[in-house]
C-alpha atoms as a PDB file:
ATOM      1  CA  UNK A   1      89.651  90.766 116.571  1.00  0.00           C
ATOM      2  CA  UNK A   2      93.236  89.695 116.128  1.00  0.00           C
ATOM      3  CA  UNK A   3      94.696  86.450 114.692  1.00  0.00           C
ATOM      4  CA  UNK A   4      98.558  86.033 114.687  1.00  0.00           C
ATOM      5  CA  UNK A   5      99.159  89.660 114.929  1.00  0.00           C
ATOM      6  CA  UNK A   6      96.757  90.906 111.893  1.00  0.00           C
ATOM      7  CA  UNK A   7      94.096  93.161 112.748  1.00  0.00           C
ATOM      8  CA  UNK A   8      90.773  92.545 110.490  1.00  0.00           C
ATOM      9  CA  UNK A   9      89.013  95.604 108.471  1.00  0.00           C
ATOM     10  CA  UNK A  10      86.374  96.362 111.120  1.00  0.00           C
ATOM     11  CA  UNK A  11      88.629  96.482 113.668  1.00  0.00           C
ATOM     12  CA  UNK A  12      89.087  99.947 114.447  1.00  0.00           C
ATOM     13  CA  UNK A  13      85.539 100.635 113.269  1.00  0.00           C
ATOM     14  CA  UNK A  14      84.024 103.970 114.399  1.00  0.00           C
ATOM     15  CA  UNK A  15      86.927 104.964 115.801  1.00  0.00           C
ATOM     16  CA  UNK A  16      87.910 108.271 114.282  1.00  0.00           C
ATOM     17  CA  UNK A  17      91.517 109.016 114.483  1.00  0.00           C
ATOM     18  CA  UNK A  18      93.183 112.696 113.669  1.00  0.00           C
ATOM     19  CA  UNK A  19      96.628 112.279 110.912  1.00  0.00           C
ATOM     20  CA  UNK A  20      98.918 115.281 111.098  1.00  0.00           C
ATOM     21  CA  UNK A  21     101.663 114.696 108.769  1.00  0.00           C
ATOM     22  CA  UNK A  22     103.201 117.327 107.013  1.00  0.00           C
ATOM     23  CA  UNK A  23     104.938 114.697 104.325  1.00  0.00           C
ATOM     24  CA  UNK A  24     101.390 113.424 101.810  1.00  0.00           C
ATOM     25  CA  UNK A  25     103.113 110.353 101.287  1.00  0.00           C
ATOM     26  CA  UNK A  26     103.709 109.301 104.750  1.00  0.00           C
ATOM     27  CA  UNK A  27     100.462 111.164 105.900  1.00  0.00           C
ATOM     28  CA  UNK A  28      98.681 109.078 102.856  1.00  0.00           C
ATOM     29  CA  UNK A  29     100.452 105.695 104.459  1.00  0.00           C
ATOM     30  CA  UNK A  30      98.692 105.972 107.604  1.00  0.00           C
ATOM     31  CA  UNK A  31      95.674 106.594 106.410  1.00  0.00           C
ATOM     32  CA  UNK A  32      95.438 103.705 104.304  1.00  0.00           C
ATOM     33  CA  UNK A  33      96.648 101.526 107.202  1.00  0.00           C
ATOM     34  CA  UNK A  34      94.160 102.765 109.771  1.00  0.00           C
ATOM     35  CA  UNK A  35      91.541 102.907 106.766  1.00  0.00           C
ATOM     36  CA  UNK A  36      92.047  99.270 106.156  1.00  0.00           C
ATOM     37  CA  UNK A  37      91.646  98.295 109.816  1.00  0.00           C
ATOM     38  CA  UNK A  38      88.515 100.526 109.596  1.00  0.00           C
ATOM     39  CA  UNK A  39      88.967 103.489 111.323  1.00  0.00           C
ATOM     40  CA  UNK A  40      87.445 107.210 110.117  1.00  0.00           C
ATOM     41  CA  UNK A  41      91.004 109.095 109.345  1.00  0.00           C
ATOM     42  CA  UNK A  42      90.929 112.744 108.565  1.00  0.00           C
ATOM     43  CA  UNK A  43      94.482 113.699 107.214  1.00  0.00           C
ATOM     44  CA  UNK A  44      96.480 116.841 108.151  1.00  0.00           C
ATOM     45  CA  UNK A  45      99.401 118.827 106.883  1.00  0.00           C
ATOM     46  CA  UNK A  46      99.879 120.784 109.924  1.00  0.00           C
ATOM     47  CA  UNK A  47      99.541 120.709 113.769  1.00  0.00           C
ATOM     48  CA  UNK A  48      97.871 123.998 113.189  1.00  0.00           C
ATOM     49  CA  UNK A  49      94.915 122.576 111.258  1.00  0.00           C
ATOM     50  CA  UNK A  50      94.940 119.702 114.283  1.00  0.00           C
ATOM     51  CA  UNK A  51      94.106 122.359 116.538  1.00  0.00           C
ATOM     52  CA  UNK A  52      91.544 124.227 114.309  1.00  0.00           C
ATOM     53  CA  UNK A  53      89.661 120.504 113.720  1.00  0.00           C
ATOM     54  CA  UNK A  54      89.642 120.087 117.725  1.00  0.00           C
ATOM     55  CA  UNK A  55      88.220 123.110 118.877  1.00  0.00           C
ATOM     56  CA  UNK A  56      85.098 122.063 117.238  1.00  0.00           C
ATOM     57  CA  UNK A  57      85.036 118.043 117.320  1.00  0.00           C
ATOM     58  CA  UNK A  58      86.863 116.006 119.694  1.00  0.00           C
ATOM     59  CA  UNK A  59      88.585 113.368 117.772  1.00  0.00           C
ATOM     60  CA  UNK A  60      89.165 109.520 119.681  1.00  0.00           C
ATOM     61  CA  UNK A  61      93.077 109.925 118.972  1.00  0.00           C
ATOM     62  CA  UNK A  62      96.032 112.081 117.381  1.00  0.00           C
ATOM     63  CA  UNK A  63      99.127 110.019 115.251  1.00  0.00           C
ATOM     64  CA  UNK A  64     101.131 112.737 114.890  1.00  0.00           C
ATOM     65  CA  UNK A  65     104.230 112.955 112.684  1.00  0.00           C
ATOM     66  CA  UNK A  66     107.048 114.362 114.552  1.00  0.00           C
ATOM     67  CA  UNK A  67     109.268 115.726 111.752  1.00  0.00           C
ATOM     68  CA  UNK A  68     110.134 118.836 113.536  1.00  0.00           C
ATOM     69  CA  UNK A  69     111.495 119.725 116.572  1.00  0.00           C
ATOM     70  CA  UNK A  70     108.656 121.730 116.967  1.00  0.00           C
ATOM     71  CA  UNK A  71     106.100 118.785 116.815  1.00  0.00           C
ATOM     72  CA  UNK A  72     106.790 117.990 120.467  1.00  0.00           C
ATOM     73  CA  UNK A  73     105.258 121.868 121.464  1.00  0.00           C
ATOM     74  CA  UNK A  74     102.435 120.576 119.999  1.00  0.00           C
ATOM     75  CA  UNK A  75     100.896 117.859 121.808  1.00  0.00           C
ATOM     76  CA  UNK A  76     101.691 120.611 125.203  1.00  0.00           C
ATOM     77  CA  UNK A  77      99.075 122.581 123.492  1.00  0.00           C
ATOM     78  CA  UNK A  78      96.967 119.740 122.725  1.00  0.00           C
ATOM     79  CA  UNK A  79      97.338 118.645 126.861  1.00  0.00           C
ATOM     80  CA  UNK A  80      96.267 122.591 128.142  1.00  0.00           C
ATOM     81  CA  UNK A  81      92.665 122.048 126.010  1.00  0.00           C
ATOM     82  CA  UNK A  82      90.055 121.388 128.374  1.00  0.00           C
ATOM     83  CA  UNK A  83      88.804 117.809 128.513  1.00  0.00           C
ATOM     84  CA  UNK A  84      85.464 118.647 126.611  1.00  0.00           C
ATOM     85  CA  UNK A  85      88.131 119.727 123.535  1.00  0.00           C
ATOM     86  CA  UNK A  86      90.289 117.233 123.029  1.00  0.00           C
ATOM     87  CA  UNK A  87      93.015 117.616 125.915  1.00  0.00           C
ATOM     88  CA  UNK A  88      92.581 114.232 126.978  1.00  0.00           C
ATOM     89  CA  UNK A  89      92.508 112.621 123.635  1.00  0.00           C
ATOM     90  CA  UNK A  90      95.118 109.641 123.329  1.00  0.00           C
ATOM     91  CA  UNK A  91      98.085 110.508 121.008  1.00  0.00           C
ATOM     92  CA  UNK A  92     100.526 108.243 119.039  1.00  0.00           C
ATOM     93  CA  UNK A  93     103.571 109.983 118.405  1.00  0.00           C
ATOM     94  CA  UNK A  94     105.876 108.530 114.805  1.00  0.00           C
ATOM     95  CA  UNK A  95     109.275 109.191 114.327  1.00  0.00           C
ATOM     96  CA  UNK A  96     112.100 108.453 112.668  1.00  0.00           C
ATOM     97  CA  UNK A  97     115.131 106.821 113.807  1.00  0.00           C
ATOM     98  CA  UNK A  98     117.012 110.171 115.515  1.00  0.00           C
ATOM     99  CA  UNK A  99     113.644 111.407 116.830  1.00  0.00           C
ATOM    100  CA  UNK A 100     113.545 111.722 120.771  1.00  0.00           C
ATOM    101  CA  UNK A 101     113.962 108.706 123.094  1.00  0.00           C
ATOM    102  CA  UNK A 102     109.920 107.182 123.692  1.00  0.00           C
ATOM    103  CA  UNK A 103     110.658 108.646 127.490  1.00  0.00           C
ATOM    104  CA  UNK A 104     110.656 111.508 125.826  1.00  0.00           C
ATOM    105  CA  UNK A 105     108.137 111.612 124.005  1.00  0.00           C
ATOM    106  CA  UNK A 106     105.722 110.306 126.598  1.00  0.00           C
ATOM    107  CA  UNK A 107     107.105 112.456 129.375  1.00  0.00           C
ATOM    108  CA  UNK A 108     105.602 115.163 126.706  1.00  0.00           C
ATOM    109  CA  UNK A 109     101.962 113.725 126.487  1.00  0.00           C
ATOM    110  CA  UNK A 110     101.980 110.955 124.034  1.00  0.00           C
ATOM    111  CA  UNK A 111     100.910 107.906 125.506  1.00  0.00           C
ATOM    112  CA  UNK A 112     103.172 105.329 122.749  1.00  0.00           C
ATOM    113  CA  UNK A 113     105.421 106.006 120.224  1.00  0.00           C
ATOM    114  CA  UNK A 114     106.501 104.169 116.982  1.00  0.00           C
ATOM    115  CA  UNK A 115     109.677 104.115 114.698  1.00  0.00           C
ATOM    116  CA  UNK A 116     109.614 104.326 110.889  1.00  0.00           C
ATOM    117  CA  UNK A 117     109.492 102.052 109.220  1.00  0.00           C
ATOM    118  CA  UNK A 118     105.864 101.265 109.962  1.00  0.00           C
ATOM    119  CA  UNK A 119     104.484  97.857 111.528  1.00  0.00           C
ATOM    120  CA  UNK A 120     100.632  98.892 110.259  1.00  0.00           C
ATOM    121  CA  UNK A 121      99.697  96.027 112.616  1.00  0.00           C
ATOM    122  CA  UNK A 122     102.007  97.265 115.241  1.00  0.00           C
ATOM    123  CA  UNK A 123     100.247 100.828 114.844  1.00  0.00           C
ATOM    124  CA  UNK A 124      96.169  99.642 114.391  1.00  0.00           C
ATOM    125  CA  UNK A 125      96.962  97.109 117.810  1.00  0.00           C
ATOM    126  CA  UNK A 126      98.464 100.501 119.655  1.00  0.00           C
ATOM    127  CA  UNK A 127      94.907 102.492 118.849  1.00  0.00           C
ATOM    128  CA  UNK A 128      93.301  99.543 119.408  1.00  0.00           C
ATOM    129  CA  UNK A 129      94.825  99.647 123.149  1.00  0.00           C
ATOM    130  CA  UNK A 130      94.692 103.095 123.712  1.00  0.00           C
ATOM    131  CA  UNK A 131      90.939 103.652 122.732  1.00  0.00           C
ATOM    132  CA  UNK A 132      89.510 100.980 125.016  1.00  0.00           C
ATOM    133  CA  UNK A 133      91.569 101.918 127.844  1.00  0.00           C
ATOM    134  CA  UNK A 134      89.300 102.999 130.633  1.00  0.00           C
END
């Protein structure tokens, strides 16, 4: 799957991956990076339209944007869904260089965090990881 670091085109195969991004440009980044490793990507704008998507699929994991202060409530709302509607569902949490500390961020739900600007290897190996945890 990996060879010095890269991450092939199939690598995330089948695994489908919510974006919610309220800047296109950086929402369009990460989709073409987790494209390109393979993965199904449905863009956002807003963690409104996250929650809308997962009450009626359950996606295999949330990147999520944090470019408000308010992107942190967020992923508490995702965590009080039951299991069955996402509440479990891994989360990635990017930010910029004065977002919260990664303690933070995981003490809020996220399971990893990454700092612009973007390693796209860096960020297909941390879905990678966090969708074949047991």
């Amino acid at each position: 799957m990996t060879r010095s670091g890269f991450f092939s085109v199939d690598s995330l195969r089948g695994v489908w991956v919510l974006v919610v991004d309220p800047d296109p440009h950086g929402r369009q980044t990460l989709v073409e990076i987790l494209s390109y490793c393979g993965a199904l990507v449905t863009p956002l704008a807003s963690p409104a339209e996250a929650l809308n998507v997962m009450r009626q699929v359950k996606p295999d994991l949330l990147v999520v944007t944090l470019a408000q202060s308010g992107d942190l409530a967020f992923i508490r709302l995702v965590r009080a869904l039951k299991p069955e509607e996402g509440g479990v569902v891994p989360a990635i949490a990017v930010g910029s260089a004065d977002s919260p500390s990664d303690d933070t961020v995981r003490a809020r739900g996220f399971q990893a965090s990454l700092r612009k600007p973007l390693d796209p290897w860096a960020l297909c190996r941390i879905v990678s990881e966090l969708v074949t945890m047991p």
